[in-house]
N, C-alpha and C. Protein backbone atom coordinates (compact mmCIF):
# COMPACT_ATOMS: atom_id res chain seq x y z
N UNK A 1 126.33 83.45 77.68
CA UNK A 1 127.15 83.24 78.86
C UNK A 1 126.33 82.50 79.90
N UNK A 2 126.84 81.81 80.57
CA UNK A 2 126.16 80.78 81.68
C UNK A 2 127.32 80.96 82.65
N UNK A 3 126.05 81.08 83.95
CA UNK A 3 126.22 81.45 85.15
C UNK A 3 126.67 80.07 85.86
N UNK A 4 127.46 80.28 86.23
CA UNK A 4 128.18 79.14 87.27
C UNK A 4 127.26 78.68 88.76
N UNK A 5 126.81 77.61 88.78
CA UNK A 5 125.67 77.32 89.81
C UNK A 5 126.29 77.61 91.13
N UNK A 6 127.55 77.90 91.50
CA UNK A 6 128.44 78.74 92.54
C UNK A 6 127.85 80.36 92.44
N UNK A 7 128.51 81.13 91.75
CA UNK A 7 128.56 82.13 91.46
C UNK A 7 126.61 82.30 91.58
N UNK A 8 125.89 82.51 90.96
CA UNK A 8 124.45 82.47 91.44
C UNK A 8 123.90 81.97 92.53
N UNK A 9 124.82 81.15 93.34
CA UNK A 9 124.39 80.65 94.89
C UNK A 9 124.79 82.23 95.68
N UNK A 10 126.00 82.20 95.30
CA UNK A 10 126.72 83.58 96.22
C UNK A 10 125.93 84.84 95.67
N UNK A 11 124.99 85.29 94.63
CA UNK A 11 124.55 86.31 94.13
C UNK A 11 123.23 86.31 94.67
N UNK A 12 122.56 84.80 95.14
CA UNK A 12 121.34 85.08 95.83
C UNK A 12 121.69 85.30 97.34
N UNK A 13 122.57 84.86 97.61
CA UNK A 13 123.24 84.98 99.54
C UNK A 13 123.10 86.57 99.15
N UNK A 14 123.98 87.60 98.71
CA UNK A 14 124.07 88.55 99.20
C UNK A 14 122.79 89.43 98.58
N UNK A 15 121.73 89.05 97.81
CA UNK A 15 120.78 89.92 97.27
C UNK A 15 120.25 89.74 98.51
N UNK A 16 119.71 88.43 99.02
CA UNK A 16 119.04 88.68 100.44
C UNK A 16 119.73 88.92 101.81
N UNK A 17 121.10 88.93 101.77
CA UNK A 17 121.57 89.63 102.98
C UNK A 17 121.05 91.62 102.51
N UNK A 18 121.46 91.57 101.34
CA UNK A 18 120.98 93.38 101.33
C UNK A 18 119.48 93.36 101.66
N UNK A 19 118.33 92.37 101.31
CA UNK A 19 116.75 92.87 101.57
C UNK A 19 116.94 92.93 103.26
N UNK A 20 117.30 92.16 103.59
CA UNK A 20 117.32 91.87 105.46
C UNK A 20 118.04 93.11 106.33
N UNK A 21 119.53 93.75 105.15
CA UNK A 21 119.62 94.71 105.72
C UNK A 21 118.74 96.05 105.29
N UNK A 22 118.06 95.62 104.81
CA UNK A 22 117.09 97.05 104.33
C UNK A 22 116.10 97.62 105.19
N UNK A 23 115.37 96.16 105.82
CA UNK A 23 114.41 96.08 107.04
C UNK A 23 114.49 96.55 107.82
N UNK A 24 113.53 97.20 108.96
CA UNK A 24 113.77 97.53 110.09
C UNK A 24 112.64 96.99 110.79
N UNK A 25 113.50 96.77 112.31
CA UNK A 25 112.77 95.94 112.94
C UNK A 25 111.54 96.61 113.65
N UNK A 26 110.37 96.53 113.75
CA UNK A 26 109.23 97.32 114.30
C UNK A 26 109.58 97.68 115.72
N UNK A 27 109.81 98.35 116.45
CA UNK A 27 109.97 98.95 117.99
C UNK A 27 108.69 98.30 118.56
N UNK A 28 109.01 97.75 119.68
CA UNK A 28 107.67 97.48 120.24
C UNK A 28 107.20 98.42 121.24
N UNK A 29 105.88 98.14 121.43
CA UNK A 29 105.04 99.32 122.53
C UNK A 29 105.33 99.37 123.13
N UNK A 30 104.93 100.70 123.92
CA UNK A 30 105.97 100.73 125.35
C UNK A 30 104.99 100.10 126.07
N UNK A 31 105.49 99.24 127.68
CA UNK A 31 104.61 98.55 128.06
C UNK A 31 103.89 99.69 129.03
N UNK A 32 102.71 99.47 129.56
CA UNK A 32 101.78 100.16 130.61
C UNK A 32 102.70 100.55 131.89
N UNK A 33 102.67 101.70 132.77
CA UNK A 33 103.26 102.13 134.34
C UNK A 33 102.62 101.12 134.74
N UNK A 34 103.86 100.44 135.97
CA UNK A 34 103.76 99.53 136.81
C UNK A 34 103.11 100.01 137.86
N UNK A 35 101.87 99.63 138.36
CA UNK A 35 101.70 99.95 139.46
C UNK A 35 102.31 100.40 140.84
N UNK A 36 102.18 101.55 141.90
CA UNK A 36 103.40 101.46 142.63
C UNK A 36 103.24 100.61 143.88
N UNK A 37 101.96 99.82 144.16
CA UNK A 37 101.64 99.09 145.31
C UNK A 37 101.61 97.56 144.17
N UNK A 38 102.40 96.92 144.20
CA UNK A 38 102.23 95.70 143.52
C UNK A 38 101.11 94.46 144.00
N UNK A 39 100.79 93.96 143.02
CA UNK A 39 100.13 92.51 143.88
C UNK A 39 101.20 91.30 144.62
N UNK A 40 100.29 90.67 145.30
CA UNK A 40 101.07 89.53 145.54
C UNK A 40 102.13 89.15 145.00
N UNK A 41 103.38 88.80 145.43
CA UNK A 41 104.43 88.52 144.98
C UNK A 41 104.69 87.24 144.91
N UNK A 42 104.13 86.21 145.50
CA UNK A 42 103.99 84.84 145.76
C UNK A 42 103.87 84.39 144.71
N UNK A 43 104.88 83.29 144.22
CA UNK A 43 104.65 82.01 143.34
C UNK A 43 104.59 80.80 143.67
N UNK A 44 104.21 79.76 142.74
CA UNK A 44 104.15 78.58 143.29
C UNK A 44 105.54 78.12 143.08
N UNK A 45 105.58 77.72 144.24
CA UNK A 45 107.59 77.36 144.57
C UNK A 45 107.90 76.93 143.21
N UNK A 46 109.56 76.44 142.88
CA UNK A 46 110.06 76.49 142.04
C UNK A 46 111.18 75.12 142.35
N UNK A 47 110.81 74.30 142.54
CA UNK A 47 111.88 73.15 142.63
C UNK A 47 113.16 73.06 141.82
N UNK A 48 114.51 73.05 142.57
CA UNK A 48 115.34 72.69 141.99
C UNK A 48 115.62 71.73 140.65
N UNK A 49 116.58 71.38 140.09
CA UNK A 49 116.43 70.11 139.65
C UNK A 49 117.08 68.77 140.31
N UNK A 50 117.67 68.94 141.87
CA UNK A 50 117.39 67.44 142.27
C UNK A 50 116.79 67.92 143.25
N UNK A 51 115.81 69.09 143.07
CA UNK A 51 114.46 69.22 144.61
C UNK A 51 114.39 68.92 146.06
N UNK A 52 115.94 69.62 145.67
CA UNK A 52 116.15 69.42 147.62
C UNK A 52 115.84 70.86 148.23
N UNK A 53 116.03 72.02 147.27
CA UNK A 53 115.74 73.26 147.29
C UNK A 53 114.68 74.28 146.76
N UNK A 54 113.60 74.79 147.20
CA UNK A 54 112.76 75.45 146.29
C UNK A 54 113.36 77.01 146.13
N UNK A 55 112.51 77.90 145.83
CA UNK A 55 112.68 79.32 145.69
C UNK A 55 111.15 80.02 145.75
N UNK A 56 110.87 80.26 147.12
CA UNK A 56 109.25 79.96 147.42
C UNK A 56 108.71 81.43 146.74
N UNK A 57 109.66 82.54 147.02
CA UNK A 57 109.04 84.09 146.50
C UNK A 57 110.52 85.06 146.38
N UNK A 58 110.23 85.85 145.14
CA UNK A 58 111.04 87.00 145.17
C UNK A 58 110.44 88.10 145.64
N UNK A 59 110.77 89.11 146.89
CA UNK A 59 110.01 90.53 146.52
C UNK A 59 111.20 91.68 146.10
N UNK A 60 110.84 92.59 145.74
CA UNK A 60 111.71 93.82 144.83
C UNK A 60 111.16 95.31 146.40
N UNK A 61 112.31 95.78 146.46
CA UNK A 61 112.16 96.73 147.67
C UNK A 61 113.24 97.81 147.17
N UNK A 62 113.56 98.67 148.24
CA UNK A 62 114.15 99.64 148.21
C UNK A 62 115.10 99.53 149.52
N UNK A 63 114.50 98.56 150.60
CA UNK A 63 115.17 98.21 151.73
C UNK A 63 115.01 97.38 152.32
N UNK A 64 115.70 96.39 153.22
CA UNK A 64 115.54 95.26 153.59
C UNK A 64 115.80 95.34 155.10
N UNK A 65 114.83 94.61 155.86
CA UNK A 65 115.21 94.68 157.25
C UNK A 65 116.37 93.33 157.76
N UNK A 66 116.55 93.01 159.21
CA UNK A 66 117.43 92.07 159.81
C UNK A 66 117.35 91.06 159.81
N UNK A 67 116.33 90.51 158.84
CA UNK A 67 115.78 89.30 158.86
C UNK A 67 116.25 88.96 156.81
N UNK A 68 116.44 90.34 156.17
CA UNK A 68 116.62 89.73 154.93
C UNK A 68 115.32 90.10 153.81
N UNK A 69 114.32 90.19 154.57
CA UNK A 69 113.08 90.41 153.69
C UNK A 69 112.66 92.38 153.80
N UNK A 70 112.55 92.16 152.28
CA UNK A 70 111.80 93.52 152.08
C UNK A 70 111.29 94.07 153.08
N UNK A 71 111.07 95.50 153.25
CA UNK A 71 110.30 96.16 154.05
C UNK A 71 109.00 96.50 153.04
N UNK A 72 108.86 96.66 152.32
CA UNK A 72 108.07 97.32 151.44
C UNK A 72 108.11 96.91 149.84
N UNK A 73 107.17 95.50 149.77
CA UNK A 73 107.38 95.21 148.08
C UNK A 73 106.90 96.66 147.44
N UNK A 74 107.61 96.67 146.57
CA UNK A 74 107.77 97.86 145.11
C UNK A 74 107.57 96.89 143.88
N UNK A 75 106.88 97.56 142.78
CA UNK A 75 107.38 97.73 141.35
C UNK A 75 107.77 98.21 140.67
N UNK A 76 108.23 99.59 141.51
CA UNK A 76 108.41 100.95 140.45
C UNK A 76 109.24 101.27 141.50
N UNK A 77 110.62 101.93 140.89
CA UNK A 77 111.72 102.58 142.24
C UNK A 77 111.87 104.35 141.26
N UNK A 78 112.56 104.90 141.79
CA UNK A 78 113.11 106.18 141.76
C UNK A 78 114.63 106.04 141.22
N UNK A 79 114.83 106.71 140.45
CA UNK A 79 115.83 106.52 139.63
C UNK A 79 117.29 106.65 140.56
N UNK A 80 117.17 107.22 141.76
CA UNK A 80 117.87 106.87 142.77
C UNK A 80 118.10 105.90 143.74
N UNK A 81 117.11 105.36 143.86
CA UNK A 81 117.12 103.65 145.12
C UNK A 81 118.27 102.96 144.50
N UNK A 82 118.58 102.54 145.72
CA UNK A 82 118.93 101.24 145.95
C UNK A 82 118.10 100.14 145.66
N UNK A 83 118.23 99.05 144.86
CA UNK A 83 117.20 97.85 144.84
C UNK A 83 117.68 96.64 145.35
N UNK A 84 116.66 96.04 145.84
CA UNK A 84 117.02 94.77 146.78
C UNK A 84 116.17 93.67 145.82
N UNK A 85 116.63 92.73 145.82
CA UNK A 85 115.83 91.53 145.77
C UNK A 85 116.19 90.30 147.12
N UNK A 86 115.00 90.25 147.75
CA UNK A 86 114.69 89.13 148.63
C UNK A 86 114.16 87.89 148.20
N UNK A 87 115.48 87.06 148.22
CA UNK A 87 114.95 85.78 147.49
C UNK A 87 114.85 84.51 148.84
N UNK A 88 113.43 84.17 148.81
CA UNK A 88 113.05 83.08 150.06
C UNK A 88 113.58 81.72 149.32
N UNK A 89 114.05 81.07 150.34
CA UNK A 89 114.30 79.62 149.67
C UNK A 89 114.15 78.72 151.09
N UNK A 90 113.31 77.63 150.34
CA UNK A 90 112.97 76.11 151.41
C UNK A 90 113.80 75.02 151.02
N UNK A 91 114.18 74.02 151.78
CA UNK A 91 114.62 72.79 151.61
C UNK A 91 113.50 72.07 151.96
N UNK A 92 113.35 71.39 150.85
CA UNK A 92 112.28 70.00 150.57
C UNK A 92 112.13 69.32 152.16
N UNK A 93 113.76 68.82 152.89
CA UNK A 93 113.81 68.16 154.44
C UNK A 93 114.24 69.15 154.87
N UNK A 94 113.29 69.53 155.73
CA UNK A 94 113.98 70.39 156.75
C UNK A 94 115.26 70.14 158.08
N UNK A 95 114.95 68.70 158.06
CA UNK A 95 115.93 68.12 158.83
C UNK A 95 117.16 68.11 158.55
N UNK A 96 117.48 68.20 157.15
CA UNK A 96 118.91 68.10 156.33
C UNK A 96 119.38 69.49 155.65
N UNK A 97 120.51 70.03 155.58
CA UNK A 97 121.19 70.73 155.26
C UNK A 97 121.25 70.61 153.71
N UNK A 98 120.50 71.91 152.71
CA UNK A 98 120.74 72.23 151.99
C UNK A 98 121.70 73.37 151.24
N UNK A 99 122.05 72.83 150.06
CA UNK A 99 123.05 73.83 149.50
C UNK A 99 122.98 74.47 148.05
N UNK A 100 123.61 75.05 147.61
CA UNK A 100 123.77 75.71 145.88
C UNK A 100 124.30 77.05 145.78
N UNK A 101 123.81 77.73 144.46
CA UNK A 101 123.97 78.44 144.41
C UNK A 101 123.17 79.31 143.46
N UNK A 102 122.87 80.52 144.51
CA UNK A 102 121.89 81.47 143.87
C UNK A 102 121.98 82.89 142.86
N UNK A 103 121.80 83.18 141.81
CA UNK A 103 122.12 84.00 141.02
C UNK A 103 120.98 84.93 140.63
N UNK A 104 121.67 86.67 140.50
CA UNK A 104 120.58 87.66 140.26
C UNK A 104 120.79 87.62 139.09
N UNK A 105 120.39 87.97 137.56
CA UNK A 105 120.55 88.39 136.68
C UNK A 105 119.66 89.74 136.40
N UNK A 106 119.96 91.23 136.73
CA UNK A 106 119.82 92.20 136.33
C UNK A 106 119.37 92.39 135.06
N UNK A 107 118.55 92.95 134.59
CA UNK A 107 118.55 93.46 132.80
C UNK A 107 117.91 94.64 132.69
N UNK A 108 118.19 95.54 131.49
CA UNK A 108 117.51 96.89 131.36
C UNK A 108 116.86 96.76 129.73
N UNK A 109 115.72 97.33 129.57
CA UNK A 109 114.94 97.01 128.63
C UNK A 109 115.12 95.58 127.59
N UNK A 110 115.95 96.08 126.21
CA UNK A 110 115.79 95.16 125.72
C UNK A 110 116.51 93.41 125.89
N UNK A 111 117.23 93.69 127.40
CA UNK A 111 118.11 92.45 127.75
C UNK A 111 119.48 92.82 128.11
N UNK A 112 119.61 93.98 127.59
CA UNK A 112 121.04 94.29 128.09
C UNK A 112 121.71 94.29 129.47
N UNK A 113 122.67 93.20 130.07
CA UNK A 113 122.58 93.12 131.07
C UNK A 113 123.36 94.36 132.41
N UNK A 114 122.32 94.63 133.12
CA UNK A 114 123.03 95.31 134.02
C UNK A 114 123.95 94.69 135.19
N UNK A 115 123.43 93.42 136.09
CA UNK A 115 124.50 93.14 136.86
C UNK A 115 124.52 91.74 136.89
N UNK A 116 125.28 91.05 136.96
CA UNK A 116 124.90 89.41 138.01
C UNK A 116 125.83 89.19 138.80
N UNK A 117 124.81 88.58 139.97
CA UNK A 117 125.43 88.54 141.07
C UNK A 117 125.12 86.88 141.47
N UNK A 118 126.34 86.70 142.29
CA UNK A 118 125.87 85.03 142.54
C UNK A 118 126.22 84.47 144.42
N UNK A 119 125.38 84.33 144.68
CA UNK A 119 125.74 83.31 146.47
C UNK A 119 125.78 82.18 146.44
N UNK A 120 126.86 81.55 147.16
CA UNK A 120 126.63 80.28 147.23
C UNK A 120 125.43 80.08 149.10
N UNK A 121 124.93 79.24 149.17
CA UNK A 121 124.00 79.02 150.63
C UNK A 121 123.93 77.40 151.31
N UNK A 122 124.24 77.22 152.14
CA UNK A 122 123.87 76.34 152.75
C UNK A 122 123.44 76.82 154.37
N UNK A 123 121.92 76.00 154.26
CA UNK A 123 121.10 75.90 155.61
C UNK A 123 120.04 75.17 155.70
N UNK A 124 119.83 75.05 156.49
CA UNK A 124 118.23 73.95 156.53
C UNK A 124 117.06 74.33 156.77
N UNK A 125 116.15 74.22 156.35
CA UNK A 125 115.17 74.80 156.62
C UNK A 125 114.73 75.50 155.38
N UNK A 126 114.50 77.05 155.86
CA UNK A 126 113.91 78.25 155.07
C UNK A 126 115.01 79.18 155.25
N UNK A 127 114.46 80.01 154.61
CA UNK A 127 115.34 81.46 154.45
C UNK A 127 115.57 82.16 153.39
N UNK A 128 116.46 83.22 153.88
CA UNK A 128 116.08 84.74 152.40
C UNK A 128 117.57 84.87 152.53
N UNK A 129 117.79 85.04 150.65
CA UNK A 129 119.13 85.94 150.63
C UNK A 129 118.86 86.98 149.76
N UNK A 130 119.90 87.98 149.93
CA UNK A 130 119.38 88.97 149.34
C UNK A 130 120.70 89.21 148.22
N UNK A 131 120.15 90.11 147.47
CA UNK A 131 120.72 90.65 146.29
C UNK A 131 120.45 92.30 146.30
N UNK A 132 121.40 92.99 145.69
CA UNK A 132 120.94 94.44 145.57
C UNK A 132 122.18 95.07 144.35
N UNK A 133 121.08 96.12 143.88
CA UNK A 133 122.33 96.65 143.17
C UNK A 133 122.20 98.26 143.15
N UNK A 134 123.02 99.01 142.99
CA UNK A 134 123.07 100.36 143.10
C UNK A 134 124.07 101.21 142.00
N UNK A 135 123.52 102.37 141.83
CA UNK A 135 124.27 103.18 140.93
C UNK A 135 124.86 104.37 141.19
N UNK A 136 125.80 104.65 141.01
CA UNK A 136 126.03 106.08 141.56
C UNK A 136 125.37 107.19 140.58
N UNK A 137 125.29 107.02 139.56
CA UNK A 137 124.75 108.01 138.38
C UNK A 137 122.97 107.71 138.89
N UNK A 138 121.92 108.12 138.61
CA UNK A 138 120.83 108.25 138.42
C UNK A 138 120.68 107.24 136.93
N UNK A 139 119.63 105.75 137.79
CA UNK A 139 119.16 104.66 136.74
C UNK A 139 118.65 105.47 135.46
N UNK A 140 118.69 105.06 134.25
CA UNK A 140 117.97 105.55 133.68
C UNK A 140 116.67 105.15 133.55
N UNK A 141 115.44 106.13 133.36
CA UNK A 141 114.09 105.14 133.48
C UNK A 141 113.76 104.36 132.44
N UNK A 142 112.81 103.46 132.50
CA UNK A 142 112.53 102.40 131.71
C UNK A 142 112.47 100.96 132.82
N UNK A 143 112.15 99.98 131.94
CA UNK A 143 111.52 98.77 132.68
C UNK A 143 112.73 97.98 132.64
N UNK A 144 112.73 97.27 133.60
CA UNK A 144 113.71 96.42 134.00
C UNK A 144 113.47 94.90 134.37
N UNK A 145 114.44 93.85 134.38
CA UNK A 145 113.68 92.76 134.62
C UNK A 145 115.19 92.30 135.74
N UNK A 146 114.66 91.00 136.41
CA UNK A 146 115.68 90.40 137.69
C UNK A 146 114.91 89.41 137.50
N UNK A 147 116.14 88.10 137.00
CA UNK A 147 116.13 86.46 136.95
C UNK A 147 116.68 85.91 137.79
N UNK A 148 116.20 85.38 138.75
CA UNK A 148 116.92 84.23 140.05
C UNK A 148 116.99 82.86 139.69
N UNK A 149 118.34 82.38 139.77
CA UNK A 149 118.86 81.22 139.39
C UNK A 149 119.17 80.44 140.50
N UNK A 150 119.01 79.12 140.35
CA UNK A 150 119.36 78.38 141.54
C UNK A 150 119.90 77.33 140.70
N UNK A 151 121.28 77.21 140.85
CA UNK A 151 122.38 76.56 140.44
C UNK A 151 122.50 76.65 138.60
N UNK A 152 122.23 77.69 138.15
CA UNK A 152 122.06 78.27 136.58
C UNK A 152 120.82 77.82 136.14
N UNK A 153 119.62 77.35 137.06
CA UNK A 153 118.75 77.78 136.15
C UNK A 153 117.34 78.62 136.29
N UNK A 154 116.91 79.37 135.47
CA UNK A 154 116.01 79.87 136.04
C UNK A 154 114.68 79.72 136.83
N UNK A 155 114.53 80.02 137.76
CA UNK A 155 113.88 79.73 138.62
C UNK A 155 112.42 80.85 138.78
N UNK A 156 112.82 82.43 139.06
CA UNK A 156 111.91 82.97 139.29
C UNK A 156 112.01 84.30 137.93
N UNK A 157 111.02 85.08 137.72
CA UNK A 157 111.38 86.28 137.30
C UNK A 157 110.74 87.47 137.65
N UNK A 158 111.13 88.97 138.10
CA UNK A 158 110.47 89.86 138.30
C UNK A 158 110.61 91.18 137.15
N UNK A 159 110.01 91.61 137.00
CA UNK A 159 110.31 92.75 136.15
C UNK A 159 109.52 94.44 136.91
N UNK A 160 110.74 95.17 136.93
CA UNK A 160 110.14 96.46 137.56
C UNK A 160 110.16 97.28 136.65
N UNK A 161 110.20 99.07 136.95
CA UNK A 161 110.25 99.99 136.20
C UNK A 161 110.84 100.76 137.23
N UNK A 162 111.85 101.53 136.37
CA UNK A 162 112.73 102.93 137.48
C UNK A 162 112.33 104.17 136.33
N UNK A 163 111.36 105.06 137.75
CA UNK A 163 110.79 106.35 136.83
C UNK A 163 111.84 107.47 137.01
């Protein structure tokens, strides 16, 4: 009997769909406690892509004063906070009125997304907008990450931990 060069195509597809489902994927390490006094939060700006707009620093807080900026950079919150992200942004001319739009992307461990949030901004100069998100249940702990977008693309990234 001879095997039909079909029929043995489709008999090796599913022998190796069963090895692949046999596998399991290795868990990775858990990463190290985030410090609770972080370093510097400062990056080197982040130019748009027609660079009329940067995204000079994110900081991660628990509260934000009247001005927009953190009171207190964090890396590590309480499974109760409120979290803020303070996102600074410059226009290249300060003389001219810049615009877009700025996006949080939330995530909890392996990517799963928790929130996104999006502003549109126009102003000249400098300035902070903020982002925050909150839960009524108690976060669960584990590490978390927050992607700032300026007009969909990524721009900055922070990653915290809620103990």
């Amino acid at each position: 009997m001879t095997l039909h060069p079909l029929a043995a195509l489709v008999a090796a597809g599913l022998i190796g769909s069963l090895t692949l489902v046999g596998c399991k994927k290795d868990e990775p390490a858990p990463l190290p406690p985030a410090a609770t006094t972080p370093g510097p939060t400062a990056m080197p700006p982040v130019s748009s892509p027609a660079g009329a707009v940067s995204v000079t620093t994110v900081d991660l807080g628990n509260a934000v004063d009247g001005n927009r900026r953190v009171t207190t950079p964090m890396a590590a919150f309480s499974r109760n906070d409120t979290i803020y992200a303070s996102v600074a942004t410059s226009a290249a001319d300060a003389a001219s009125s810049a615009s877009g739009r700025l996006a949080a992307r939330w995530t909890y461990q392996d990517g799963q997304v928790v929130d996104e949030l999006s502003q549109d901004f126009n102003f000249s100069g400098s300035g902070h907008t903020v982002f925050q998100i909150s839960n009524p249940e108690p976060w669960p702990a584990g590490t978390y990450k927050v992607e700032i977008l300026h007009d969909g693309n990524v721009v900055q990234t922070r990653q915290f931990e809620v103990r």
